[in-house]
N, C-alpha and C. Protein backbone atom coordinates (compact mmCIF):
# COMPACT_ATOMS: atom_id res chain seq x y z
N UNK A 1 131.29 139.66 145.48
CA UNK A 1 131.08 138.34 144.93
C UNK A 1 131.52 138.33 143.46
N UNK A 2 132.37 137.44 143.02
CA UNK A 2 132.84 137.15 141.66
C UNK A 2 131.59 136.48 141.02
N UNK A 3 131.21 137.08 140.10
CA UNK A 3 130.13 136.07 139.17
C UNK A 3 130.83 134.95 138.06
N UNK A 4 130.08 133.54 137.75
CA UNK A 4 130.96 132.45 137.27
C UNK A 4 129.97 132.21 135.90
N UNK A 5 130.35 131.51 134.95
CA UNK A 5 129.48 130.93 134.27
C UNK A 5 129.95 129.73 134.14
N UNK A 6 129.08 128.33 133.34
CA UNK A 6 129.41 127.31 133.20
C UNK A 6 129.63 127.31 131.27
N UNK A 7 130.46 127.00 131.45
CA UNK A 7 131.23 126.64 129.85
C UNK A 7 131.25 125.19 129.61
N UNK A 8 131.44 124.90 128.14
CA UNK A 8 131.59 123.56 127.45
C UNK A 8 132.82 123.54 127.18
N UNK A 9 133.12 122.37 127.82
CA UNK A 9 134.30 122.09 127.52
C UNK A 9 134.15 121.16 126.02
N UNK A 10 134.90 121.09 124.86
CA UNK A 10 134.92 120.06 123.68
C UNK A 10 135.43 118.92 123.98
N UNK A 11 135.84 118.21 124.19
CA UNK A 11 136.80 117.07 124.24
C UNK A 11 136.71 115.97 122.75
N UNK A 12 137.50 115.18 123.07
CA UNK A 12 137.34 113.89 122.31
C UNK A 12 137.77 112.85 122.67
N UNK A 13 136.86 112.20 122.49
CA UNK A 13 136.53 110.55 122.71
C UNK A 13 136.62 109.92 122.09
N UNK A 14 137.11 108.90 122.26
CA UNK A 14 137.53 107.52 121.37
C UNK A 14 136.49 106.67 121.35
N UNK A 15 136.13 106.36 120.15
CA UNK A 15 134.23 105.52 120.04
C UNK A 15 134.74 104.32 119.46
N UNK A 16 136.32 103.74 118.83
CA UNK A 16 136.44 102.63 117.68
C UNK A 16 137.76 102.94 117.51
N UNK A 17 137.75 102.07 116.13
CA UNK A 17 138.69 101.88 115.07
C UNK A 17 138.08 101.68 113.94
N UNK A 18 138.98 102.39 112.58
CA UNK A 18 138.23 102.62 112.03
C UNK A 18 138.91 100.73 111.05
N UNK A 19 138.73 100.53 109.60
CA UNK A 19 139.40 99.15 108.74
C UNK A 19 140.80 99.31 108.83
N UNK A 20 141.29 100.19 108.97
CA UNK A 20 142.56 100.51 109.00
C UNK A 20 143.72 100.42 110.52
N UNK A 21 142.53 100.47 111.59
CA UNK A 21 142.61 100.06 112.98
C UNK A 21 143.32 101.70 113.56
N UNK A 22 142.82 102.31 112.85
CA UNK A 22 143.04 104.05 113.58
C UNK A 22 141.94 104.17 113.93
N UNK A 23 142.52 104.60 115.51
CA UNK A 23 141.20 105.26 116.04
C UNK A 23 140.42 106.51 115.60
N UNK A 24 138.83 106.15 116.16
CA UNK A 24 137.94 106.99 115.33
C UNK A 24 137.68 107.68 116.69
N UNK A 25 137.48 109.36 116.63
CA UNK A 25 136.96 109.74 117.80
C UNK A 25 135.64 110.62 117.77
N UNK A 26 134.85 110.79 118.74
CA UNK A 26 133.51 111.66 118.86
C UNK A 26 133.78 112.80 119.86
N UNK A 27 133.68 113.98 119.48
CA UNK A 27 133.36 115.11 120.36
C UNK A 27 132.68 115.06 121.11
N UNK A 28 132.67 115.35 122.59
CA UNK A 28 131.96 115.22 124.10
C UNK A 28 131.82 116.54 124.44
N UNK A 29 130.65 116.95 124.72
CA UNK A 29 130.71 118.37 125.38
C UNK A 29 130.74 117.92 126.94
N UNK A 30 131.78 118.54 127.74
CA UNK A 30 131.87 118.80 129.37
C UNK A 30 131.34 120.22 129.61
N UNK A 31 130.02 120.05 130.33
CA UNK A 31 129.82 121.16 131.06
C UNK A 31 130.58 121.56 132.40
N UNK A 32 131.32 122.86 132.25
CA UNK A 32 132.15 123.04 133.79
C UNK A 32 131.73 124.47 133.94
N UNK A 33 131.39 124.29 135.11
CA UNK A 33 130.49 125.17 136.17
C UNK A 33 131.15 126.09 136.62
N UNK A 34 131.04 127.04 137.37
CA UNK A 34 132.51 128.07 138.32
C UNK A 34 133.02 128.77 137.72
N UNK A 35 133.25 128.71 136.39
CA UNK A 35 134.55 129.64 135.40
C UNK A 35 134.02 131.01 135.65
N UNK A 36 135.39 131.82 135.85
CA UNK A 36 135.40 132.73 135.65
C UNK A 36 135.64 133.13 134.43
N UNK A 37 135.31 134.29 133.50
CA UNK A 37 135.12 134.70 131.85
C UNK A 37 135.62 136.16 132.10
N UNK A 38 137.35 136.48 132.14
CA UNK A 38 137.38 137.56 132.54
C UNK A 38 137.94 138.40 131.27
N UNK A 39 138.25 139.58 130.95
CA UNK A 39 138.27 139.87 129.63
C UNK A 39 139.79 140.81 129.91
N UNK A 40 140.72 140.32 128.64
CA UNK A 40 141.41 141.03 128.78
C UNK A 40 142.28 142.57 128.64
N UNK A 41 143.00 142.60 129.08
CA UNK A 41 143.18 144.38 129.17
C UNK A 41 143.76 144.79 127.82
N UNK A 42 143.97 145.80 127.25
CA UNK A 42 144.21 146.06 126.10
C UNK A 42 145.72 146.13 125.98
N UNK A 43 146.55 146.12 127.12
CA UNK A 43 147.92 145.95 127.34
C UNK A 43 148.46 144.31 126.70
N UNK A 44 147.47 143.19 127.67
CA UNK A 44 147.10 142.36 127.49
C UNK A 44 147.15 141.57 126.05
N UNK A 45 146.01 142.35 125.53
CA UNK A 45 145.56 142.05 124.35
C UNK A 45 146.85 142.31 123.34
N UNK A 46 147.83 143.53 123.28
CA UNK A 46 148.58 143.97 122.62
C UNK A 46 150.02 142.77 122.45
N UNK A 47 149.99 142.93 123.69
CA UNK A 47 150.71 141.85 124.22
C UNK A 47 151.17 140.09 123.66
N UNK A 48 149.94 139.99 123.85
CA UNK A 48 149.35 138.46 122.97
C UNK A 48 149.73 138.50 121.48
N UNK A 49 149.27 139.59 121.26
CA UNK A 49 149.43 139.50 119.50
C UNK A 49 150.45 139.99 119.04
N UNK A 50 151.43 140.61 119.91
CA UNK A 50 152.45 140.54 119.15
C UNK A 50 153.97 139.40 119.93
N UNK A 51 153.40 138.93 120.47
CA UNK A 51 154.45 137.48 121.08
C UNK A 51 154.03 136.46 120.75
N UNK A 52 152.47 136.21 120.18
CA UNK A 52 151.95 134.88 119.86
C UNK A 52 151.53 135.41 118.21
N UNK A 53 150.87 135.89 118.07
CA UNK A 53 149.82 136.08 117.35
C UNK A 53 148.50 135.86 117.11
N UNK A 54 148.39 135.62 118.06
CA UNK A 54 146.81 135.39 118.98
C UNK A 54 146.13 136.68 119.27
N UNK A 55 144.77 136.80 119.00
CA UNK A 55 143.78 137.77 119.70
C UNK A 55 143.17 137.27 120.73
N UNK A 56 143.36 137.65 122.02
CA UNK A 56 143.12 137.41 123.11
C UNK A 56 141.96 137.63 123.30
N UNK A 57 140.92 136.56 123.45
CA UNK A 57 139.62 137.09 123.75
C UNK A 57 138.84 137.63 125.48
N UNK A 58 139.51 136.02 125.59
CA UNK A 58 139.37 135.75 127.07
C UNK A 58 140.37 135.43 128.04
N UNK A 59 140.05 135.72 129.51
CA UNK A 59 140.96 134.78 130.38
C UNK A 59 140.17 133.77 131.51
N UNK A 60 140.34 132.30 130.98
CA UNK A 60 139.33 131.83 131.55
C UNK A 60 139.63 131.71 133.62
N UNK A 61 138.98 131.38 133.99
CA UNK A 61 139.49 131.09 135.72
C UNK A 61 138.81 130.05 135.92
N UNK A 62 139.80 128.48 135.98
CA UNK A 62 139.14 127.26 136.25
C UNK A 62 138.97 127.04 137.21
N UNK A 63 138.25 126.47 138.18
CA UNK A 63 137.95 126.43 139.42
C UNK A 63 139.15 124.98 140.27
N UNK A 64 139.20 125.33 141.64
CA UNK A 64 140.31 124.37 141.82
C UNK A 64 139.56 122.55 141.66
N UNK A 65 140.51 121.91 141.77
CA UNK A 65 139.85 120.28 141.62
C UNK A 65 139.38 120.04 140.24
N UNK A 66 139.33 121.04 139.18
CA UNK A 66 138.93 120.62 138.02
C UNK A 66 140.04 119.61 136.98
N UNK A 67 140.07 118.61 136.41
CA UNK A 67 140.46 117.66 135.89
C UNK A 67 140.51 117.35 134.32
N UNK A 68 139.84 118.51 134.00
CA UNK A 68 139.68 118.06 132.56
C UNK A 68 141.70 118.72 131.89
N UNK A 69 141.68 118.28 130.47
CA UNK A 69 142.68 118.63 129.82
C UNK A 69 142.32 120.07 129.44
N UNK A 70 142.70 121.55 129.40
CA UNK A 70 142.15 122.46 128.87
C UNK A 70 143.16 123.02 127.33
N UNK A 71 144.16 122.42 127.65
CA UNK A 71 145.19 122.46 126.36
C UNK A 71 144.85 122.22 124.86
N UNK A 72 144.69 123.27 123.77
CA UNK A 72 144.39 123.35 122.79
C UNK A 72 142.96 122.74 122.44
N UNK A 73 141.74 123.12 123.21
CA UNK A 73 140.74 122.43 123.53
C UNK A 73 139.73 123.68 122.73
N UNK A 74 138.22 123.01 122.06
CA UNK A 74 137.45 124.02 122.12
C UNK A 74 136.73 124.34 123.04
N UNK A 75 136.05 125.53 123.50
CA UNK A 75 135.57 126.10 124.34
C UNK A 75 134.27 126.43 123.88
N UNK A 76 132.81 126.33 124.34
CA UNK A 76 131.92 127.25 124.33
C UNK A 76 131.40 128.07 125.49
N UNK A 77 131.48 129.19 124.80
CA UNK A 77 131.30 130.65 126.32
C UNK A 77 130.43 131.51 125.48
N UNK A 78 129.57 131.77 125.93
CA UNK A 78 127.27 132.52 125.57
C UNK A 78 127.62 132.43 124.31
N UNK A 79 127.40 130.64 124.05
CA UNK A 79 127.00 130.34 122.51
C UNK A 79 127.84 130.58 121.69
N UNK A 80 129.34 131.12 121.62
CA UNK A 80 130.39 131.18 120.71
C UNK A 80 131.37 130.06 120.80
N UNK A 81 132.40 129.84 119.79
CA UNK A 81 133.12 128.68 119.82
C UNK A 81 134.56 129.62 120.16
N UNK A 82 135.55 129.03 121.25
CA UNK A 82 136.89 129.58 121.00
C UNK A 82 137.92 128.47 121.37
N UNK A 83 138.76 128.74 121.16
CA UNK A 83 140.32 128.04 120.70
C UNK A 83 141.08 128.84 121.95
N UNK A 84 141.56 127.50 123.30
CA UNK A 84 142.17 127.68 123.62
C UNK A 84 143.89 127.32 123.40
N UNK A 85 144.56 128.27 123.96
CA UNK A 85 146.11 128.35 123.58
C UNK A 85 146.81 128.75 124.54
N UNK A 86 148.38 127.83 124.29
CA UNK A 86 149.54 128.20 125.21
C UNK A 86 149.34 126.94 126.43
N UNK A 87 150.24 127.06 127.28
CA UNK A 87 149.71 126.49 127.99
C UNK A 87 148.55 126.93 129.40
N UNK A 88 148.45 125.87 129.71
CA UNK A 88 147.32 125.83 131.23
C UNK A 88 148.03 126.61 132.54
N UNK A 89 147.96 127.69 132.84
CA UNK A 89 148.90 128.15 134.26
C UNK A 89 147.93 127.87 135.38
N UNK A 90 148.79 127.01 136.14
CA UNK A 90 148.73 126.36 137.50
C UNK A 90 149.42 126.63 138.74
N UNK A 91 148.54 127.08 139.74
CA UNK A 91 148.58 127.48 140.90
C UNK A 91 148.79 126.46 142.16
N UNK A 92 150.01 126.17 143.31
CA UNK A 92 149.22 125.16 144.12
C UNK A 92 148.01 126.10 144.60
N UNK A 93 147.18 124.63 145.09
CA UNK A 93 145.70 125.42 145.63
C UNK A 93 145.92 125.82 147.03
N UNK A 94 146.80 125.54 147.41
CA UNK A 94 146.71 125.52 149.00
C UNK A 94 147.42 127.55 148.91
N UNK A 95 147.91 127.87 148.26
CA UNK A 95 148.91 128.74 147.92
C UNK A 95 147.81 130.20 147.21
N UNK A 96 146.76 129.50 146.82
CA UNK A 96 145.29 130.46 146.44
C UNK A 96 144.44 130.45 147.30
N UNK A 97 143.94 131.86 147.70
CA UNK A 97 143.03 132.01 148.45
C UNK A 97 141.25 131.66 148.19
N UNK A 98 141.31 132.04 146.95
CA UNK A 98 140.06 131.89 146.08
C UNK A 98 139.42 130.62 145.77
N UNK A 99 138.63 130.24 144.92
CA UNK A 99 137.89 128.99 144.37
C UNK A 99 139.16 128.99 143.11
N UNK A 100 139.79 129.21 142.18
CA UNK A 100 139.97 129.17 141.22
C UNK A 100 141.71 128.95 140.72
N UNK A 101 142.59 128.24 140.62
CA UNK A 101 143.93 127.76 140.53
C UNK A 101 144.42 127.66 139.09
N UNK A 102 143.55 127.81 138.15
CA UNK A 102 144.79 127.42 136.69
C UNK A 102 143.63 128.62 136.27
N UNK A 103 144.26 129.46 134.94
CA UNK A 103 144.31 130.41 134.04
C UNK A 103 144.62 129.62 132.51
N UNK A 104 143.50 130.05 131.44
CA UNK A 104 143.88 129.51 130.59
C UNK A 104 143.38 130.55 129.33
N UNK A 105 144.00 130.82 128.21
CA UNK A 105 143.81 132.20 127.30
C UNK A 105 142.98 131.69 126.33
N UNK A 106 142.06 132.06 125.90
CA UNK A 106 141.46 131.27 124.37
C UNK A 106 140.99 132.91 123.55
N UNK A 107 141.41 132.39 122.46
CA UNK A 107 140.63 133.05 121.29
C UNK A 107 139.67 132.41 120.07
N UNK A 108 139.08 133.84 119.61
CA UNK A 108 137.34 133.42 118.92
C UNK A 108 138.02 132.19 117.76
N UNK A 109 137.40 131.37 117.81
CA UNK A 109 137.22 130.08 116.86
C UNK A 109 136.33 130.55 115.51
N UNK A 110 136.83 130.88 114.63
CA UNK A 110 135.92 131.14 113.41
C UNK A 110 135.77 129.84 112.29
């Protein structure tokens, strides 16, 4: 059995305009359930930082049918903040055996 946790997703929401008629937005936390929080390998890790420059913290595993945007989004995973990056890799679902179809990399948010 794969163990999952549920993460916050950050988003933002549009609440207005501000006198100037730019929109004003509010942060939404999405709780999403299922994720896998898998950690990456030190190959991995090496990897990342020297093609991005990113420290790879995590690799998240979104569950299939999930809808949210995960692209340059904050993340909370046991109470820390991280910064996801790159893009979202997407699986067809029919083509995965598992619960889980897009992969997405984030690092620690300081």
């Amino acid at each position: 059995m794969i163990a999952t946790e549920t993460v916050k997703l950050i988003t933002h929401k549009q609440t207005g305009t501000d006198e100037f008629n730019a929109p004003i937005y509010e942060d939404v936390e999405i709780p999403v359930s299922g994720v896998v929080v898998g950690s990456p390998t030190f190959d991995q890790q090496v990897s990342e930082l020297n093609l991005t420059g990113k420290h790879l913290a995590f690799v998240l595993g979104i569950p299939k049918g999930d809808i949210n945007n995960w692209e340059d989004s904050t993340v909370i995973i046991r109470g820390k903040k991280f910064k996801t990056y790159g893009p979202t890799l997407e699986q067809t679902p029919a083509n995965v055996p598992l619960r889980w179809n897009k992969q997405v990399k984030v690092e620690l948010y300081e």
